[in-house]
Structure formats: structure tokens, C-alpha cells
Protein backbone atom coordinates (compact mmCIF):
# COMPACT_ATOMS: atom_id res chain seq x y z
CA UNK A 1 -8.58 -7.94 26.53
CA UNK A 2 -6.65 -5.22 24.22
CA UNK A 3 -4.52 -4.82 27.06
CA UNK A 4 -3.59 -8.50 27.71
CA UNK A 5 -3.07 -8.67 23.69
CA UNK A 6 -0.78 -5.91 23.77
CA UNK A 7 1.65 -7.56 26.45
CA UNK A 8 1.53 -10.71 24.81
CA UNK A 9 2.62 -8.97 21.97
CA UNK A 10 5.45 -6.94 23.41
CA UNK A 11 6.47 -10.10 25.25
CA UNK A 12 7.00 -11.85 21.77
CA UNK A 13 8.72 -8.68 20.52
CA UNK A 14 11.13 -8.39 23.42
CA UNK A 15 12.04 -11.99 23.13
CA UNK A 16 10.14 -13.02 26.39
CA UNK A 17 8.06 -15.63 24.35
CA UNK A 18 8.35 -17.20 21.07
CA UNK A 19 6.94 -17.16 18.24
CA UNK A 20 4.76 -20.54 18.78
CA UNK A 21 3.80 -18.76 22.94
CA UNK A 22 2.48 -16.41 21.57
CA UNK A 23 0.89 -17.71 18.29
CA UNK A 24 -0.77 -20.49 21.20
CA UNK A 25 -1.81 -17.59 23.54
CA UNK A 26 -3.86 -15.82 20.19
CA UNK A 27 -5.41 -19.22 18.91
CA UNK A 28 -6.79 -19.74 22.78
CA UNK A 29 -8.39 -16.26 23.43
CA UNK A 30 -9.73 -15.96 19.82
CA UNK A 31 -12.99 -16.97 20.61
CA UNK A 32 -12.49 -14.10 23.62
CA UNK A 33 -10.99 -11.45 20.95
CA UNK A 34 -13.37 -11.73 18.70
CA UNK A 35 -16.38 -11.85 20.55
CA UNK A 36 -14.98 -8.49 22.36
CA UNK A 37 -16.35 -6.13 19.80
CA UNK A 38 -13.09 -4.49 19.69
CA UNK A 39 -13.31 -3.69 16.03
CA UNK A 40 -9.31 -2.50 15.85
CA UNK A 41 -8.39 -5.78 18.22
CA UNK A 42 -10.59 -8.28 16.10
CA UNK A 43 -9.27 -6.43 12.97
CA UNK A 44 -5.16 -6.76 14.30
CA UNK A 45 -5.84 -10.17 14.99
CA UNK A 46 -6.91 -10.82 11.50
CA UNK A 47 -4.18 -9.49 10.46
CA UNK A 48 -1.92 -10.72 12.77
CA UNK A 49 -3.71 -14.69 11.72
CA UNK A 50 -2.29 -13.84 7.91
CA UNK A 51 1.09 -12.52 8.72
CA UNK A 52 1.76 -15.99 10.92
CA UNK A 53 -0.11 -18.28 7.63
CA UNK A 54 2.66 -16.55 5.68
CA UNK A 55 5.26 -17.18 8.11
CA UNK A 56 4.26 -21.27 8.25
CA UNK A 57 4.59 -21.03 4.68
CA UNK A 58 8.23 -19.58 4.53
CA UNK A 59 7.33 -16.84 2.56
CA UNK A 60 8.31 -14.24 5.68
CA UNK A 61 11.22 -15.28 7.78
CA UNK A 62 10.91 -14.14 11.53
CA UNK A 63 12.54 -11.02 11.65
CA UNK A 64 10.03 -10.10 8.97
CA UNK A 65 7.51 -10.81 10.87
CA UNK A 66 8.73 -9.16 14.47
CA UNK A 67 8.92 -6.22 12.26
CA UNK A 68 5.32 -6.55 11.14
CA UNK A 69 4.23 -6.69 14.40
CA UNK A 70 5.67 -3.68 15.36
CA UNK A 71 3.71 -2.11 13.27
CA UNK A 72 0.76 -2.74 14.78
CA UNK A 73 1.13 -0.53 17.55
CA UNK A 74 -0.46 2.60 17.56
CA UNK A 75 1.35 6.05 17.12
CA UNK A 76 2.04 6.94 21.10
CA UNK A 77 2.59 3.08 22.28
CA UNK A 78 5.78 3.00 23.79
CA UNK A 79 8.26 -0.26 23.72
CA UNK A 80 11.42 -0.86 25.09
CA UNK A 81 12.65 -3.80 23.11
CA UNK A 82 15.66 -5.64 24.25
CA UNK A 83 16.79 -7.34 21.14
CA UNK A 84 19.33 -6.09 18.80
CA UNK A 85 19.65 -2.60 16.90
CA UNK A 86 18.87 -2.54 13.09
């Protein structure tokens, strides 16, 4: 499952899904994720669940929160993101 997770992620990040793909894809494998007993998946997906509340709330706009999300990879992770330079 962490593996799946992690390309929906970098899909999202790379700007091959949006924002409400891959928000859809979390909500229907939570029940998955979290019975995984993957503590640092379940744990990232918490996380993940807060940063997108505070993104329906307009108190992150989207870059913010593409930028959050790359966070969450771990030091060694590799992307090759496609959208524009800083």
C-alpha cells in the first residue's frame, strides 16, 4: 500500500492528478491505509487529512499545500517534478 500511496502522491505533485484525484483516491483506500499497520503511512495520512481540512477552509492555498506534501517524503525519495522552478 505505501507504495501505491507514494505514486498517488507524486502523481498529484507532478501535476498528473489534481488535487480532488487524489484527495478521492486517499478517502477510498483509508479504510485499506489504516488498517495496514503502517504506523508512518497511517501517521502521513493523518497528516495529510489536516493539511487538505485546511486547504477546504482557505487557510492554505494550493501551492502551500504541494509544498507540504513534499515534505512528506523521506530523506533518499527521489522526484522528478515537472512543474515550475521556485
Amino acid at each position: 500500500m505505501r507504495q501505491e500511496f507514494l505514486q498517488q502522491l507524486i502523481d498529484y505533485v507532478n501535476g498528473r492528478h489534481t488535487i480532488r484525484e487524489f484527495e478521492a483516491w486517499l478517502l477510498s483506500n483509508l479504510g485499506v491505509i489504516l488498517n495496514s499497520e503502517d504506523n508512518q503511512l497511517i501517521k502521513t495520512t493523518n497528516d495529510i487529512d489536516a493539511d487538505f481540512m485546511e486547504f477546504s477552509e482557505g487557510i492554505i492555498d494550493e501551492e502551500t499545500l504541494r509544498k507540504r506534501l513534499l515534505g512528506y517524503f523521506t530523506e533518499g525519495e527521489t522526484l522528478h517534478l515537472v512543474w515550475g522552478a521556485e
